[in-house]
N, C-alpha and C. Protein backbone atom coordinates (compact mmCIF):
# COMPACT_ATOMS: atom_id res chain seq x y z
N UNK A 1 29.16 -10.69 7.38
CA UNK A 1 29.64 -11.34 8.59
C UNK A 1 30.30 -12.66 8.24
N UNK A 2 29.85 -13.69 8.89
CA UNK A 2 30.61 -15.17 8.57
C UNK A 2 29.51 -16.13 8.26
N UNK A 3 29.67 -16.91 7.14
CA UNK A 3 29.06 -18.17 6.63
C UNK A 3 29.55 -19.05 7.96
N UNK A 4 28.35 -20.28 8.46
CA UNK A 4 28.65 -21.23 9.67
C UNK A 4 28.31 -22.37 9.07
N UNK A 5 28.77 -23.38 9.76
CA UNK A 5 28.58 -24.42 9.66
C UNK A 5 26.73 -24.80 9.47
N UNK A 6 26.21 -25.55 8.43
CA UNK A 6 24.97 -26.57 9.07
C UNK A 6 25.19 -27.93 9.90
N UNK A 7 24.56 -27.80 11.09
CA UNK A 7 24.61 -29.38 11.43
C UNK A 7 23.75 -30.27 10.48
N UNK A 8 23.92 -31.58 10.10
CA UNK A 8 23.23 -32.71 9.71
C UNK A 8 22.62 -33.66 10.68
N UNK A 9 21.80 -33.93 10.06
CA UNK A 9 20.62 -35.56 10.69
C UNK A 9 22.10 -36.38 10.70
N UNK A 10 22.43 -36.81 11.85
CA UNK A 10 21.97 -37.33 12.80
C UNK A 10 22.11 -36.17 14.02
N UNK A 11 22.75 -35.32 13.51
CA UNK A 11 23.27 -34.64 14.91
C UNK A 11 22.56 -34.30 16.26
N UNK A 12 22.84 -34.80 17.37
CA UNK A 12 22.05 -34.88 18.75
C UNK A 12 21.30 -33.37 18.83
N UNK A 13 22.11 -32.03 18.14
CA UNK A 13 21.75 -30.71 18.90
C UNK A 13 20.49 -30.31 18.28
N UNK A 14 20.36 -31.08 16.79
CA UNK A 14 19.02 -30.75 16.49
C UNK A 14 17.49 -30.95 16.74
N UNK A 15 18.53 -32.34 17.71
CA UNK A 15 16.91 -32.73 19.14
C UNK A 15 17.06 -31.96 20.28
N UNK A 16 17.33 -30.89 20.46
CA UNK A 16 17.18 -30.45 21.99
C UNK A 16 16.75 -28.95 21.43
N UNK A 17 16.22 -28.76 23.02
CA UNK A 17 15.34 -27.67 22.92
C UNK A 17 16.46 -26.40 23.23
N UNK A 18 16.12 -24.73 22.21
CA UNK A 18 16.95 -23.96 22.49
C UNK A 18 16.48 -23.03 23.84
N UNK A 19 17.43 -22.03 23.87
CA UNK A 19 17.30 -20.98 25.09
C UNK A 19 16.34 -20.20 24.52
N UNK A 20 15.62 -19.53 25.60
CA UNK A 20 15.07 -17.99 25.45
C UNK A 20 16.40 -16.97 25.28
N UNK A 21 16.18 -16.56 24.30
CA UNK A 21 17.38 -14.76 24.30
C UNK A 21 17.06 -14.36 25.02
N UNK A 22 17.84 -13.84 26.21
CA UNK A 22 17.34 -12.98 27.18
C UNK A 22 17.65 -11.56 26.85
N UNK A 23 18.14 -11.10 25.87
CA UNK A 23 18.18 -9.62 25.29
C UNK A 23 19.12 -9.67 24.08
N UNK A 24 18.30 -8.29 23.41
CA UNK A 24 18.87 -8.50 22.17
C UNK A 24 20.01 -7.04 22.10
N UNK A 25 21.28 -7.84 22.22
CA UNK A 25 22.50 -7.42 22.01
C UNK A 25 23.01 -7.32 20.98
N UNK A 26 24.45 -6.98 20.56
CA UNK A 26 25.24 -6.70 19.09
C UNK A 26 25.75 -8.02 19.26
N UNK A 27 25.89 -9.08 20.02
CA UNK A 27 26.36 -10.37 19.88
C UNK A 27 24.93 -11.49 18.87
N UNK A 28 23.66 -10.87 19.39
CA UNK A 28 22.09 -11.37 18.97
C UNK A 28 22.72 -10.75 17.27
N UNK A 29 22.77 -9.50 17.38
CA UNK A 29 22.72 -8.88 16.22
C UNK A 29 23.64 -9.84 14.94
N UNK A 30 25.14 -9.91 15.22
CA UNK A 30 25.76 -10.25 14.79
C UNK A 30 25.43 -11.85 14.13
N UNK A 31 24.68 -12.86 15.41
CA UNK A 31 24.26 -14.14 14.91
C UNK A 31 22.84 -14.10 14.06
N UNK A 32 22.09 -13.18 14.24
CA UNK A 32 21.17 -13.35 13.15
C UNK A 32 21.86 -12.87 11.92
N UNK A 33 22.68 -11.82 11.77
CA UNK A 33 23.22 -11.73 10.43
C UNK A 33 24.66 -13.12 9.88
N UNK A 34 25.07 -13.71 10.60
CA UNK A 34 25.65 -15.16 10.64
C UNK A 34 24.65 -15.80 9.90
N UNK A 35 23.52 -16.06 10.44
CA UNK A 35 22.81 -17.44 9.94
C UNK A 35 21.78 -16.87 8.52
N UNK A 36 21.61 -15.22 8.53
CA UNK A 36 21.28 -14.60 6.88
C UNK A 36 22.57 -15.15 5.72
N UNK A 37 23.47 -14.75 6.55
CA UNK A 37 24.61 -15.17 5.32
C UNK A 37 24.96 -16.54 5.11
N UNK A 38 24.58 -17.46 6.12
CA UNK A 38 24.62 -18.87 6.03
C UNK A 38 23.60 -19.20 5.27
N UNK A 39 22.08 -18.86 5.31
CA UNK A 39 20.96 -19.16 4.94
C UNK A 39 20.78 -18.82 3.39
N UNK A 40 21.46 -17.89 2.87
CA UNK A 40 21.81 -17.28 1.73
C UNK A 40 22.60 -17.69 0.70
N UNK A 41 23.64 -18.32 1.31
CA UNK A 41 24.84 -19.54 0.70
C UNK A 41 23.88 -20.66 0.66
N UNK A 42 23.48 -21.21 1.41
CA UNK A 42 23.35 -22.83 1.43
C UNK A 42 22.39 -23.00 -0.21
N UNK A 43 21.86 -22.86 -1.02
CA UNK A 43 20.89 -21.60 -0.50
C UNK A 43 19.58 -22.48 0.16
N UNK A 44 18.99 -21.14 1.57
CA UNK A 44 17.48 -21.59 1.70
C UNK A 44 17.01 -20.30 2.02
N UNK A 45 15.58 -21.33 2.66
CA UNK A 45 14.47 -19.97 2.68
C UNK A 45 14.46 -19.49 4.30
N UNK A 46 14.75 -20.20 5.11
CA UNK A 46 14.91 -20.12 6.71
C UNK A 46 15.92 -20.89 7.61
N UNK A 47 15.95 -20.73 8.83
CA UNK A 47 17.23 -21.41 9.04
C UNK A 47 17.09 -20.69 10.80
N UNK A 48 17.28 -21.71 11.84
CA UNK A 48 16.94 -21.69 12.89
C UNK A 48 18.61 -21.78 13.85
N UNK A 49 18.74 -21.29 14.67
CA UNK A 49 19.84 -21.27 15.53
C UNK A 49 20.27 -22.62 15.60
N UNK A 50 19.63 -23.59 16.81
CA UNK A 50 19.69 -24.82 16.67
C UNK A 50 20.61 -25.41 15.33
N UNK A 51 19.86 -25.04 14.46
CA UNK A 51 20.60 -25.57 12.89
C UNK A 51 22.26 -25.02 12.60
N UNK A 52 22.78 -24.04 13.29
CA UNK A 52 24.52 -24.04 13.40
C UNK A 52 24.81 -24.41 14.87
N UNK A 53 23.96 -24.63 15.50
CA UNK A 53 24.98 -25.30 16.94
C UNK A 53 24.91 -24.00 18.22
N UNK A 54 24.17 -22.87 17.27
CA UNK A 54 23.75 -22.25 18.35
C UNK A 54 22.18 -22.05 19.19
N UNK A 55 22.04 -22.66 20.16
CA UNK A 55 21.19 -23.35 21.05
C UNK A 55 20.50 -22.08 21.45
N UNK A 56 19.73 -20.91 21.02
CA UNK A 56 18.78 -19.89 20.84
C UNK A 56 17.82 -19.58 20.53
N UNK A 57 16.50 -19.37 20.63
CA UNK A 57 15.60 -19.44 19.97
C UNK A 57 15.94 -17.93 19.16
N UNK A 58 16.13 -18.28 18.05
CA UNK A 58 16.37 -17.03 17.10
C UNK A 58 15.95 -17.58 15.67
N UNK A 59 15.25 -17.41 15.03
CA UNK A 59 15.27 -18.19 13.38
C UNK A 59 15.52 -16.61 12.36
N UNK A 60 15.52 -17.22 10.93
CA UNK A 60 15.73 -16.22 10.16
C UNK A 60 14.97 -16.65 9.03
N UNK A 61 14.47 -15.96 7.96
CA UNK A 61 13.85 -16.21 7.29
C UNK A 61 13.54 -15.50 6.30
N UNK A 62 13.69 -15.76 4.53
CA UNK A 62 13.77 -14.56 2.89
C UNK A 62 12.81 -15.66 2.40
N UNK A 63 11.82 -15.05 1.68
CA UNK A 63 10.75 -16.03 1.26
C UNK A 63 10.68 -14.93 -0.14
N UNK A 64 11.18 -14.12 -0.57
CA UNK A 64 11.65 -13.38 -2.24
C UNK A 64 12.38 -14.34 -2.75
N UNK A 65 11.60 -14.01 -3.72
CA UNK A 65 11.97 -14.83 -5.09
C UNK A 65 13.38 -14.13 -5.70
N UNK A 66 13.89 -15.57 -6.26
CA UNK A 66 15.50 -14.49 -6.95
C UNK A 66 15.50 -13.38 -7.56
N UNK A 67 14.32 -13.29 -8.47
CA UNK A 67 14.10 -12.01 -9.04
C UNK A 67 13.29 -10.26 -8.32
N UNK A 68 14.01 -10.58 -7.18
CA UNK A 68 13.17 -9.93 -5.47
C UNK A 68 14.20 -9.42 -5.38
N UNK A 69 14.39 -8.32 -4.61
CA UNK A 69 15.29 -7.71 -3.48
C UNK A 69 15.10 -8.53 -2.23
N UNK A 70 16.17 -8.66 -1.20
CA UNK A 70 15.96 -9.60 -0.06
C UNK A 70 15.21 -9.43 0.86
N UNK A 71 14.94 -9.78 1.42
CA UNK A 71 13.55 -9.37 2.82
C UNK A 71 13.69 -10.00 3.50
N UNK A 72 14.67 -10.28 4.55
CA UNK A 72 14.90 -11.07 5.47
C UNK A 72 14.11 -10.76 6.35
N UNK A 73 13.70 -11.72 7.13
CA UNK A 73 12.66 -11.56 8.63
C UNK A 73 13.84 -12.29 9.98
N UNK A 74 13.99 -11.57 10.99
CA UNK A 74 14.64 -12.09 12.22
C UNK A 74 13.63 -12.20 13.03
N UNK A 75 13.11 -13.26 14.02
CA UNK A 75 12.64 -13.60 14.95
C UNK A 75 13.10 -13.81 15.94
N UNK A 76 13.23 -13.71 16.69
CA UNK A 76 13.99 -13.79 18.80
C UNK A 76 12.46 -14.27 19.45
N UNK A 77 12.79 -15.36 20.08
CA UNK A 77 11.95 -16.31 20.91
C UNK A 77 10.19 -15.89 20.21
N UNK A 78 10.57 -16.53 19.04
CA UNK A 78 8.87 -16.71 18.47
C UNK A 78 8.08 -17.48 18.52
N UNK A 79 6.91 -17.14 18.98
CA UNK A 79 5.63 -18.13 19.43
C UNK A 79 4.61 -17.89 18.69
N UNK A 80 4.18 -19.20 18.50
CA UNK A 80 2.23 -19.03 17.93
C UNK A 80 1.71 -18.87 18.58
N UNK A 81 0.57 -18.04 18.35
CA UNK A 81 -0.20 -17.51 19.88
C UNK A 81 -1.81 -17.95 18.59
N UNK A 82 -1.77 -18.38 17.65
CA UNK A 82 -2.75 -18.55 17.32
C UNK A 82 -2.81 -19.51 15.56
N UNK A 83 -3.66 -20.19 15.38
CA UNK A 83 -4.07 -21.04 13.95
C UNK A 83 -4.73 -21.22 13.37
N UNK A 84 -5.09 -21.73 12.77
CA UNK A 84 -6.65 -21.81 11.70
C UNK A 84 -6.78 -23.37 12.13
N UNK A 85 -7.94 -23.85 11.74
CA UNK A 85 -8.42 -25.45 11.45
C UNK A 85 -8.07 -25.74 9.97
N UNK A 86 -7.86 -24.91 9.31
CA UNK A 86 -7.75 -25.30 8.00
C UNK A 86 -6.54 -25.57 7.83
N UNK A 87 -6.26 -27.10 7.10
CA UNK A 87 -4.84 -27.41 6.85
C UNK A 87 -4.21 -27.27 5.43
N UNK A 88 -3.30 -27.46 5.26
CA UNK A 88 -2.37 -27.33 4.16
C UNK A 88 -1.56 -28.19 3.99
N UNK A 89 -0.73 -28.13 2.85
CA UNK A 89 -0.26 -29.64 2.77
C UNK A 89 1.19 -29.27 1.69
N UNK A 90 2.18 -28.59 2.11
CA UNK A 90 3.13 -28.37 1.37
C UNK A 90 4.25 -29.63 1.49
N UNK A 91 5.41 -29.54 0.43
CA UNK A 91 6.53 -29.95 0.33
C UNK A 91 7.46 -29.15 0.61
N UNK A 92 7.66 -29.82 1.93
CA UNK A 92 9.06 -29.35 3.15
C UNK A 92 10.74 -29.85 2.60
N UNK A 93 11.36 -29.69 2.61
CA UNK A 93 13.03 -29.72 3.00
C UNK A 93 13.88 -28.90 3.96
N UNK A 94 14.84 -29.33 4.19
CA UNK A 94 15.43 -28.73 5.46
C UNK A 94 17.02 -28.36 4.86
N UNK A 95 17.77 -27.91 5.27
CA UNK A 95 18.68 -27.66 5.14
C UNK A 95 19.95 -28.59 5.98
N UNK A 96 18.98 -28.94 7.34
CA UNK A 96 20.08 -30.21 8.13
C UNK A 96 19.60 -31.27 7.55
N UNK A 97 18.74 -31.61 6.03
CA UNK A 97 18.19 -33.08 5.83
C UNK A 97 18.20 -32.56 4.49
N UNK A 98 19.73 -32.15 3.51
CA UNK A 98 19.57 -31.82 2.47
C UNK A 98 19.15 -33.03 1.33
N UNK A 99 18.60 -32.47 0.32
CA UNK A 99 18.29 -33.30 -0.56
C UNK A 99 16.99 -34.51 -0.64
N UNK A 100 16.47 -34.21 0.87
CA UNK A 100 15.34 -35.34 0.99
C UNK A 100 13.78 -33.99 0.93
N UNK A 101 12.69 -34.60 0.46
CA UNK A 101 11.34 -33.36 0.18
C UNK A 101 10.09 -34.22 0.79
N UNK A 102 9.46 -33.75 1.63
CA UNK A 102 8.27 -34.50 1.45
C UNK A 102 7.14 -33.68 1.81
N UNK A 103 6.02 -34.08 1.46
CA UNK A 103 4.68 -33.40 2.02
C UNK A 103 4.20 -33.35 2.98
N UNK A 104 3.75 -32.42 3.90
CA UNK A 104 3.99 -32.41 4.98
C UNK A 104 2.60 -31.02 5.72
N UNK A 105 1.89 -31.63 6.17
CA UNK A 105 0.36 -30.87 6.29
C UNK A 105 0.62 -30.18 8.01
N UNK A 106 0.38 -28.77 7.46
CA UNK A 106 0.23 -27.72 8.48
C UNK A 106 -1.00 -26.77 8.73
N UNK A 107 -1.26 -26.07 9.80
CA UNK A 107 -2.22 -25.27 9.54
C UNK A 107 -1.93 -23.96 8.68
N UNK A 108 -2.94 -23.89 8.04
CA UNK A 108 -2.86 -22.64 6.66
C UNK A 108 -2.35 -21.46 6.98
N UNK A 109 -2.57 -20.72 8.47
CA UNK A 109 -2.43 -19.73 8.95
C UNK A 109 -2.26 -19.79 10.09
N UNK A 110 -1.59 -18.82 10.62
CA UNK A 110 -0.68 -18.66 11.81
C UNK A 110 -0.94 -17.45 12.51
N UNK A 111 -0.90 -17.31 14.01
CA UNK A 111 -0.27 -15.46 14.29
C UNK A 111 0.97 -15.87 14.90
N UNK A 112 1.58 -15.46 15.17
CA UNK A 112 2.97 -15.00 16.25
C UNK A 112 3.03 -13.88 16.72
N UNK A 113 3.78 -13.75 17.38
CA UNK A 113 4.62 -13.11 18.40
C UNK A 113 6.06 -13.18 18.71
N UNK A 114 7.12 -12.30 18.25
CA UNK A 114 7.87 -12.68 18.84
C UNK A 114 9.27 -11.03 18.83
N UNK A 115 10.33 -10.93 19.04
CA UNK A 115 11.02 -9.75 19.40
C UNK A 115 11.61 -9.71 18.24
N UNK A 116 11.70 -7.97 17.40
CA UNK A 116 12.58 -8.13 16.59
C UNK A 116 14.03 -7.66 16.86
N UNK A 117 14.51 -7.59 16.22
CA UNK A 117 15.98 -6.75 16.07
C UNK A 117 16.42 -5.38 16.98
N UNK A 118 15.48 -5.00 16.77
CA UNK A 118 15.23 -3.59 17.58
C UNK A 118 14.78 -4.03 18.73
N UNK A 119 14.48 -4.86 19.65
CA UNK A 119 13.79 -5.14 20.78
C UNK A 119 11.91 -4.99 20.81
N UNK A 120 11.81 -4.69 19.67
CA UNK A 120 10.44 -4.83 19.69
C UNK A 120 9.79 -6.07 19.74
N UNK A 121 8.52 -5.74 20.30
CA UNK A 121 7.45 -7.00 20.68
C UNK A 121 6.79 -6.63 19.25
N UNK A 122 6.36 -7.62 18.33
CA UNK A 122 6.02 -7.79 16.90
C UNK A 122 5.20 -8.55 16.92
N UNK A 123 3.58 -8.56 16.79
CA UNK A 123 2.17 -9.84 16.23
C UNK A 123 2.01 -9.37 14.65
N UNK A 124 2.19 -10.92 14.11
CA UNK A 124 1.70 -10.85 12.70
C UNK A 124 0.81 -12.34 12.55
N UNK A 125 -0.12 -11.98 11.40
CA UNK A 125 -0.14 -13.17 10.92
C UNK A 125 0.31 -13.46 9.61
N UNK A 126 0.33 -15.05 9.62
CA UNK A 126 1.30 -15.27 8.44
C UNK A 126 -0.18 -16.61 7.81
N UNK A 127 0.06 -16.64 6.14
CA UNK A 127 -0.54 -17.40 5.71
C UNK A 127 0.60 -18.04 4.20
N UNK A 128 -0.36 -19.15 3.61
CA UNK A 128 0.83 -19.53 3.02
C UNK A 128 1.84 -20.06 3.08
N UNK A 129 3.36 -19.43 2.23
CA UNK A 129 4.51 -20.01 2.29
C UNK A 129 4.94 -19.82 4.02
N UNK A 130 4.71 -18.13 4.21
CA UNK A 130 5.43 -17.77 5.48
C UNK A 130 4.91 -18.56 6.55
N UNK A 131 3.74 -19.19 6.57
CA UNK A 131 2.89 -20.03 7.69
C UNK A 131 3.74 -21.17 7.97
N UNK A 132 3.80 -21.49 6.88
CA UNK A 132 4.83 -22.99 7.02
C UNK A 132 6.00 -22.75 7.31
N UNK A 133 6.35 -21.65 6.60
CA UNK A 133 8.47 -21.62 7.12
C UNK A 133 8.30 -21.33 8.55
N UNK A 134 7.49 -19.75 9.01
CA UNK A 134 7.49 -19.88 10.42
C UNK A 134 7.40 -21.48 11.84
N UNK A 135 6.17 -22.17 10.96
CA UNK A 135 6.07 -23.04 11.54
C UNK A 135 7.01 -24.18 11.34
N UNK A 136 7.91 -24.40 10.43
CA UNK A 136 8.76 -25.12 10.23
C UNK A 136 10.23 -24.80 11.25
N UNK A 137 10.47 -23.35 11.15
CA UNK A 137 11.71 -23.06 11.99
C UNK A 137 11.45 -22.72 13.12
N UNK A 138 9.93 -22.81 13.68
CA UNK A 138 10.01 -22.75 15.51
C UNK A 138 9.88 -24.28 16.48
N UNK A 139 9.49 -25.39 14.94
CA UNK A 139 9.72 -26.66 15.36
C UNK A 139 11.57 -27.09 15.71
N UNK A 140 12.36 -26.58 14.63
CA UNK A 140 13.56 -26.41 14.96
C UNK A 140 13.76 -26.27 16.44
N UNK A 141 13.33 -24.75 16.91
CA UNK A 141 13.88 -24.30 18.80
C UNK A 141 13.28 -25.64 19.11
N UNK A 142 12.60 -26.05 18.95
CA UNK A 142 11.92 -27.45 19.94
C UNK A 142 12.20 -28.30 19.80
N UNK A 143 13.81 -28.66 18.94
CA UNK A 143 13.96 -30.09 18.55
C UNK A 143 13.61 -31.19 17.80
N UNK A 144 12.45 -30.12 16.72
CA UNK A 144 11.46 -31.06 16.08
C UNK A 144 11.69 -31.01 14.83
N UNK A 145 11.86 -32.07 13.77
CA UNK A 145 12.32 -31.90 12.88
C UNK A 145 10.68 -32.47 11.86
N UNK A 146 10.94 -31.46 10.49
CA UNK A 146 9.75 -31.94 9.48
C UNK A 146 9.36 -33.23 9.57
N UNK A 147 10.92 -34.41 9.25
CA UNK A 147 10.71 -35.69 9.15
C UNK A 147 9.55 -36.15 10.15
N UNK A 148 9.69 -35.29 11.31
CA UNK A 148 8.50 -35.94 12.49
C UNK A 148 7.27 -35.95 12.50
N UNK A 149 6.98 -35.89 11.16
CA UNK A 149 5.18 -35.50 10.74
C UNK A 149 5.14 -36.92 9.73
N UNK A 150 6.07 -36.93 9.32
CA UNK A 150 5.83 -38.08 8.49
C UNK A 150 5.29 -39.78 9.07
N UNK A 151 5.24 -40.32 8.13
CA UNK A 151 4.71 -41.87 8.56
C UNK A 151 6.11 -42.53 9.65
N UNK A 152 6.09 -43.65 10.49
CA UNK A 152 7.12 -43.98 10.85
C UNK A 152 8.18 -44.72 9.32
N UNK A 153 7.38 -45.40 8.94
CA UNK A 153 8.08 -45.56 7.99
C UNK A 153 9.03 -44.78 6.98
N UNK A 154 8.29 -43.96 6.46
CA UNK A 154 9.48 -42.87 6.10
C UNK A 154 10.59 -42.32 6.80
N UNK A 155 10.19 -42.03 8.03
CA UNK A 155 10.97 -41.55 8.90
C UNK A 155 11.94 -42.32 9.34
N UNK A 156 11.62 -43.32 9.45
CA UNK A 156 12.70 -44.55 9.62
C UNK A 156 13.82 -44.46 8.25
N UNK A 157 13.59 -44.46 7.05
CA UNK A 157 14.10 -44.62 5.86
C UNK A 157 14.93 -42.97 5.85
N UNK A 158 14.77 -42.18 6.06
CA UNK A 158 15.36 -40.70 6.54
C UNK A 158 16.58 -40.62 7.05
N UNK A 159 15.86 -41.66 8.34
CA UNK A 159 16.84 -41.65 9.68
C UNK A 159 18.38 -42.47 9.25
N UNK A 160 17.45 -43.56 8.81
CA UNK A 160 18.92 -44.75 8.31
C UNK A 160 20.07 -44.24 7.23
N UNK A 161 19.16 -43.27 6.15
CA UNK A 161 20.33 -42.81 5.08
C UNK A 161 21.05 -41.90 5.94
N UNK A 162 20.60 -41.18 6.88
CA UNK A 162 21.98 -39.87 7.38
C UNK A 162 23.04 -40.49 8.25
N UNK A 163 22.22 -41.56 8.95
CA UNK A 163 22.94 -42.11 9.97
C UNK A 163 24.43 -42.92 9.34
N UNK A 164 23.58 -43.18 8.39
CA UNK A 164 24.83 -44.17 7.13
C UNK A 164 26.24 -43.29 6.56
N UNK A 165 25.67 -42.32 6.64
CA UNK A 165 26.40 -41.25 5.77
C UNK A 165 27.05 -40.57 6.87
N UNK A 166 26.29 -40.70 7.98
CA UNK A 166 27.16 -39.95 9.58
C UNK A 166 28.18 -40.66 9.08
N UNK A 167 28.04 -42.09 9.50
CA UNK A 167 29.12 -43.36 10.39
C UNK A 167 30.51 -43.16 8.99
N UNK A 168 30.26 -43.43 8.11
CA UNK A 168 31.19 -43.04 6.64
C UNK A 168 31.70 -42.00 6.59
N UNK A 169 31.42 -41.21 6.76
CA UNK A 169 31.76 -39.47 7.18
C UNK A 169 32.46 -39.75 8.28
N UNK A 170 32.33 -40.18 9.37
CA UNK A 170 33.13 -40.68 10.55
C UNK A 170 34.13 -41.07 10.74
N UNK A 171 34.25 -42.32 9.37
CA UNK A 171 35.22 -43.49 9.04
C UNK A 171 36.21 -42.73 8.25
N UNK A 172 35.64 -42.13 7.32
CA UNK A 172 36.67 -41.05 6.30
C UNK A 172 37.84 -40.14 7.13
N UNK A 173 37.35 -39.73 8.22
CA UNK A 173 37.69 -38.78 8.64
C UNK A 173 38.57 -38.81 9.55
């Protein structure tokens, strides 16, 4: 299909909350395979609507290793319906906040819910890597970015380098 654009920190669309899909069409079809082939180039491991400018709750997600065949996962309006108390504590990056990593504590395990490709209603649970990517790209539909777990301080120091690099990017242009 077509490689899309990533938006970057600062961009306003990555604070707002996306739509419910209200059905999954060959237009649905077509943008989850958009943001596989975007997600694939850049390269990452997931990658949320919101994150090209399309305002959907749809994420995507390959957690195989290079030496893997691909295994993409599509999600349409996915929810946690459930968590553990037990936390975890991985190192996050984003793809709209390239090049910045930090640690960043989630719960260990997850269930969801959410529609696949086929229109199916789908419960899994996820533990691990997939716990966190899931939970990383449904903070996306909500406007919520990793940085927002962090200290203010960091987050402040985040905020100022993209914003810097917006306004210059701006000026260049």
């Amino acid at each position: 299909m077509a490689k899309r654009p990533i938006l970057l920190l600062p961009d306003p669309r990555l604070r707002a909350v996306a739509d419910p899909v209200e059905k999954v069409d060959d237009g649905i079809k077509a943008l989850a395979q958009d943001m596989l082939d975007t997600m694939y180039d850049a390269p990452g491991i997931g990658l949320a609507g919101p994150q090209i400018g399309e305002m959907k709750r749809i994420i995507v997600m390959d957690l195989s290793r290079e030496d893997e065949p691909n295994d993409p996962i599509v999600m349409i309006n996915p929810e946690i319906t459930g968590m553990s108390d037990d936390i975890v504590s991985t190192e996050e990056g984003c793809l709209s906040i390239p090049e910045v990593y930090y640690d960043v504590e989630r719960p260990a395990e997850i269930s969801v819910r959410y529609t696949d490709l086929d229109g199916n209603t789908v419960e899994r649970d996820a533990t691990d890597r997939l716990a966190v990517c899931i939970q990383h790209e449904i903070d996306h539909l909500d406007g919520v970015l990793y940085i927002d777990y962090l200290s203010r301080l960091k987050r402040d120091r985040v905020l100022k380098k993209f914003q810097k690099a917006d306004r210059l990017n701006k000026k260049a242009g």
